[in-house]
Protein backbone atom coordinates (compact mmCIF):
# COMPACT_ATOMS: atom_id res chain seq x y z
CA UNK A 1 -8.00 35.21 -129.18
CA UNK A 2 -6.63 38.00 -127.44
CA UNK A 3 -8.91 38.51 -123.79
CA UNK A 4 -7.30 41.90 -122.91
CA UNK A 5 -9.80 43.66 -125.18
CA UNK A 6 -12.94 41.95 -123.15
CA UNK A 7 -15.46 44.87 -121.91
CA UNK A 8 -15.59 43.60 -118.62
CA UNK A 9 -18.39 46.16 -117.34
CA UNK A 10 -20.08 45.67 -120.49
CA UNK A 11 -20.46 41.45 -119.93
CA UNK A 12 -21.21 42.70 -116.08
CA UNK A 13 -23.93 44.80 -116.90
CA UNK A 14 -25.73 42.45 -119.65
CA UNK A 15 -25.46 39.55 -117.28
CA UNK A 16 -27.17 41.61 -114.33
CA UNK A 17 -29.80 42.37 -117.48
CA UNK A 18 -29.97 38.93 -118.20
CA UNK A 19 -30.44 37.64 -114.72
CA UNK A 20 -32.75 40.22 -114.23
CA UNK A 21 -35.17 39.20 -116.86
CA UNK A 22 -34.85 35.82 -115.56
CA UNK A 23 -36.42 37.13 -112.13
CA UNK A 24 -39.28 38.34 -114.23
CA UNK A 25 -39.41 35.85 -116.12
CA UNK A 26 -39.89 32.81 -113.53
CA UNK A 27 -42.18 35.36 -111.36
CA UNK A 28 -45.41 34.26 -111.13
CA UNK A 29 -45.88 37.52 -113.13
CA UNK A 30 -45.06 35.60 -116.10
CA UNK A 31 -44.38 31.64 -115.81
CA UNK A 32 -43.09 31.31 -112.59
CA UNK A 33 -46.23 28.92 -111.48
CA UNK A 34 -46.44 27.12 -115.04
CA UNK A 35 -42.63 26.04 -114.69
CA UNK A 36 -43.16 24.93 -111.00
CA UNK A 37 -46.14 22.66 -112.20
CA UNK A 38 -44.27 21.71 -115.17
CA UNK A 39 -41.28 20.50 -112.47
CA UNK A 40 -43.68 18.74 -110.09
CA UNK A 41 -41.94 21.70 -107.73
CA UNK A 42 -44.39 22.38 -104.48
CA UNK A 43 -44.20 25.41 -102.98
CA UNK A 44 -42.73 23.53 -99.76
CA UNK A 45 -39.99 22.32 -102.22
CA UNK A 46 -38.84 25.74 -103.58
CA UNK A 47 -38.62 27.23 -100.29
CA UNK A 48 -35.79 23.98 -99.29
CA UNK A 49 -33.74 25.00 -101.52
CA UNK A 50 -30.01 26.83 -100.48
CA UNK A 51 -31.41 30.06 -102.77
CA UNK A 52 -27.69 31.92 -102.22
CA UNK A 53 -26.50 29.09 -104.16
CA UNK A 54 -29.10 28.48 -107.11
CA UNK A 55 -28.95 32.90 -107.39
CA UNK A 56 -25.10 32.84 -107.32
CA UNK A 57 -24.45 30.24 -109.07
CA UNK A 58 -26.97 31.08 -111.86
CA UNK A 59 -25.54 34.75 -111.61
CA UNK A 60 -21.83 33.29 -112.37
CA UNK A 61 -22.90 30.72 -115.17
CA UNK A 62 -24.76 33.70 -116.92
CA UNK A 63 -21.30 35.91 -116.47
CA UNK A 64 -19.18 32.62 -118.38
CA UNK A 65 -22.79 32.71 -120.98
CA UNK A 66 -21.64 36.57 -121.76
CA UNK A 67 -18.42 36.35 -121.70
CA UNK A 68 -18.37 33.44 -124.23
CA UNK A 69 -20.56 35.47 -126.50
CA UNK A 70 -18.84 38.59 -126.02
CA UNK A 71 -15.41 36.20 -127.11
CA UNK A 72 -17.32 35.65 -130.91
CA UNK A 73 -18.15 39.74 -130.56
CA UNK A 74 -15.10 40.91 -130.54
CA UNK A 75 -13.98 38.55 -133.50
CA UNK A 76 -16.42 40.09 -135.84
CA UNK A 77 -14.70 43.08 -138.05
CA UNK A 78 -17.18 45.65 -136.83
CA UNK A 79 -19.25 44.97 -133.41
CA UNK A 80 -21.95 46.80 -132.59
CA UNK A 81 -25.87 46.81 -131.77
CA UNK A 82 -26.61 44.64 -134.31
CA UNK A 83 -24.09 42.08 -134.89
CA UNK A 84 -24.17 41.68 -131.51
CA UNK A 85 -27.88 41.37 -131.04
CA UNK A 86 -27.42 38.52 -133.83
CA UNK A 87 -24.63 36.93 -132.22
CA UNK A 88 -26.74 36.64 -128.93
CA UNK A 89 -29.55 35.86 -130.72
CA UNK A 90 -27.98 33.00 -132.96
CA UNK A 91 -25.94 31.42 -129.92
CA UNK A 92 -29.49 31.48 -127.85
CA UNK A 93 -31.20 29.24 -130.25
CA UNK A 94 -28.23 27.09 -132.00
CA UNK A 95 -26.24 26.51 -129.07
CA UNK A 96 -28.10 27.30 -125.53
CA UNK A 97 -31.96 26.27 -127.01
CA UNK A 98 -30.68 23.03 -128.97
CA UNK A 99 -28.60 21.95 -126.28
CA UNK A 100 -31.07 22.00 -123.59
CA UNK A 101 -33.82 20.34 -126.10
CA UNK A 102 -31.17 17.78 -126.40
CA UNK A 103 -31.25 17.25 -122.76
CA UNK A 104 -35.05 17.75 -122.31
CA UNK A 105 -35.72 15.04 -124.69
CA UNK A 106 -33.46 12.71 -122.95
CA UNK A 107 -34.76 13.40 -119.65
CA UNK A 108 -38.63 13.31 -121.64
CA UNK A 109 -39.27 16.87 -120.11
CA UNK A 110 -42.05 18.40 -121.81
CA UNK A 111 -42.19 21.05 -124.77
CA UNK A 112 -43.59 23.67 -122.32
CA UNK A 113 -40.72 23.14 -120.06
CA UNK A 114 -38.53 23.70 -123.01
CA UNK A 115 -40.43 26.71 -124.02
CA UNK A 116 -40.40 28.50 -120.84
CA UNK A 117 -36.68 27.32 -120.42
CA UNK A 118 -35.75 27.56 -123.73
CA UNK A 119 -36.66 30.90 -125.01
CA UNK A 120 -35.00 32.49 -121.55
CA UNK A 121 -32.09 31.20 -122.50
CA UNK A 122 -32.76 33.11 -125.90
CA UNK A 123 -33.66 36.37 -124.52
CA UNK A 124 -31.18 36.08 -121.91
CA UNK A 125 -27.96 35.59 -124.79
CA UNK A 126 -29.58 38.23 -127.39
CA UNK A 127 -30.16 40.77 -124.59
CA UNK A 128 -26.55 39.83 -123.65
CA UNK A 129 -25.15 40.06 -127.07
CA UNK A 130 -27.11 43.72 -127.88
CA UNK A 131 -25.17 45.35 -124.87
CA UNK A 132 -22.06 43.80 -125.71
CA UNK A 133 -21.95 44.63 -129.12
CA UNK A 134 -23.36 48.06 -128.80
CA UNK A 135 -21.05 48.81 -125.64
CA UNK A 136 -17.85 49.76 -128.15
């Protein structure tokens, strides 16, 4: 695989997009305050935690997340919008989605954790993948 060829802004910019939609998405605009109760998480709990770390670190793992999908990208004859989209979209649910249901059902979280969780991670990879591909 040949990593000189990696669009480095592009992976940049869709993990700021990704991480961005995560901010939405665990508002309490959306399901901030369902995945909190889900967690047992008190408001006293959240505010604990070292948030430079847990934004960082998130903001870094989502950066490897791209860059791993924009690896398959660039092995497809043709990227673009869509074969990128499906890339995203296919690596959010097979690989991402599974593997955290894997470790939800281990750890007996519940389905709504998974679904809030889960279909992030979905978004996150095929909103990753679309800028990626289409970013030629």
């Amino acid at each position: 695989m040949n990593f000189s060829d990696m669009n480095y802004l592009a992976i940049l910019v869709a993990t700021v997009a990704g991480w961005s939609v995560g901010a939405l998405w665990y508002s309490g605009v959306l399901f901030g305050k369902r995945w909190q109760k889900e967690l047992g998480f008190s408001d006293e709990y959240l505010k604990q935690a070292n948030m430079a770390l847990t934004f960082g670190g998130s903001l870094i793992m989502m950066f490897i997340m791209n860059y791993g999908v924009a690896a398959i990208i660039n092995s497809l004859p043709e990227p673009n919008l869509e074969s990128g989209l499906k890339t995203g979209l296919y690596a959010g649910i097979m690989i991402a989605g599974a593997g955290m249901a894997v470790n939800y059902l281990y750890q007996q979280k519940s389905l709504m954790l998974w679904l809030i969780d889960g279909i992030y991670q979905i978004i996150l990879l095929t909103v990753g993948g679309a800028i990626i591909g289409a970013w030629r």
